[in-house]
Protein backbone atom coordinates (compact mmCIF):
# COMPACT_ATOMS: atom_id res chain seq x y z
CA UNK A 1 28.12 35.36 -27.72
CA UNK A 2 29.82 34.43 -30.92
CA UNK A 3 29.68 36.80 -33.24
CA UNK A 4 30.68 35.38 -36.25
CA UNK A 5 27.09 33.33 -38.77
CA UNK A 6 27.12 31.39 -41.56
CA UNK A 7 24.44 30.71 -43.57
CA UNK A 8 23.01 29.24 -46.77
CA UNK A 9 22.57 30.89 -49.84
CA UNK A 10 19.73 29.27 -50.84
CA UNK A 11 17.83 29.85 -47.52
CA UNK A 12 19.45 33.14 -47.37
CA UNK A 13 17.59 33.71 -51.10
CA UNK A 14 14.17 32.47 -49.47
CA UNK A 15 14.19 34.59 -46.74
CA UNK A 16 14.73 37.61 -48.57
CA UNK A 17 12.03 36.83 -50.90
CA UNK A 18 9.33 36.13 -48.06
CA UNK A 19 10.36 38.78 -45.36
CA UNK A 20 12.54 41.45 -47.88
CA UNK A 21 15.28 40.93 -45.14
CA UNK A 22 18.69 39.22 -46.01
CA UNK A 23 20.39 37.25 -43.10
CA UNK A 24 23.49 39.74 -43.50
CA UNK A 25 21.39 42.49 -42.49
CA UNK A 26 19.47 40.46 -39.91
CA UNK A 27 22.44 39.93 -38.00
CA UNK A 28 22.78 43.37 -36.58
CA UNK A 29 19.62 43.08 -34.57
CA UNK A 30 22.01 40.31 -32.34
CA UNK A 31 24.20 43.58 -31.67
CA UNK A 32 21.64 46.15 -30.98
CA UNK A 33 22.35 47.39 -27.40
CA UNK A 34 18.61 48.24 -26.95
CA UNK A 35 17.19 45.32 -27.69
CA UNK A 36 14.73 43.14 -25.91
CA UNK A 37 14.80 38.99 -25.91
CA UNK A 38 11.61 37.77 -25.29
C-alpha cells in the first residue's frame, strides 16, 4: 500500500466541518493493525 496522501484543502476544510475529522488524522485508520475492511 502506498503510504504517502495528498489532498485538497478545500475538501480537506469541508470534511472537517461535516464529520469534525481532518483527512490528516483520517489517515491513520489506513495503518491501524486491527482494523477491519468491509
Amino acid at each position: 500500500m502506498d503510504e504517502s496522501f495528498e489532498w485538497d484543502e478545500d475538501k480537506n476544510r469541508l470534511n472537517q466541518q461535516k464529520h469534525d475529522v481532518s483527512f490528516e488524522l483520517a489517515q491513520y485508520a489506513f495503518f491501524d493493525p486491527n482494523r477491519v475492511i468491509v
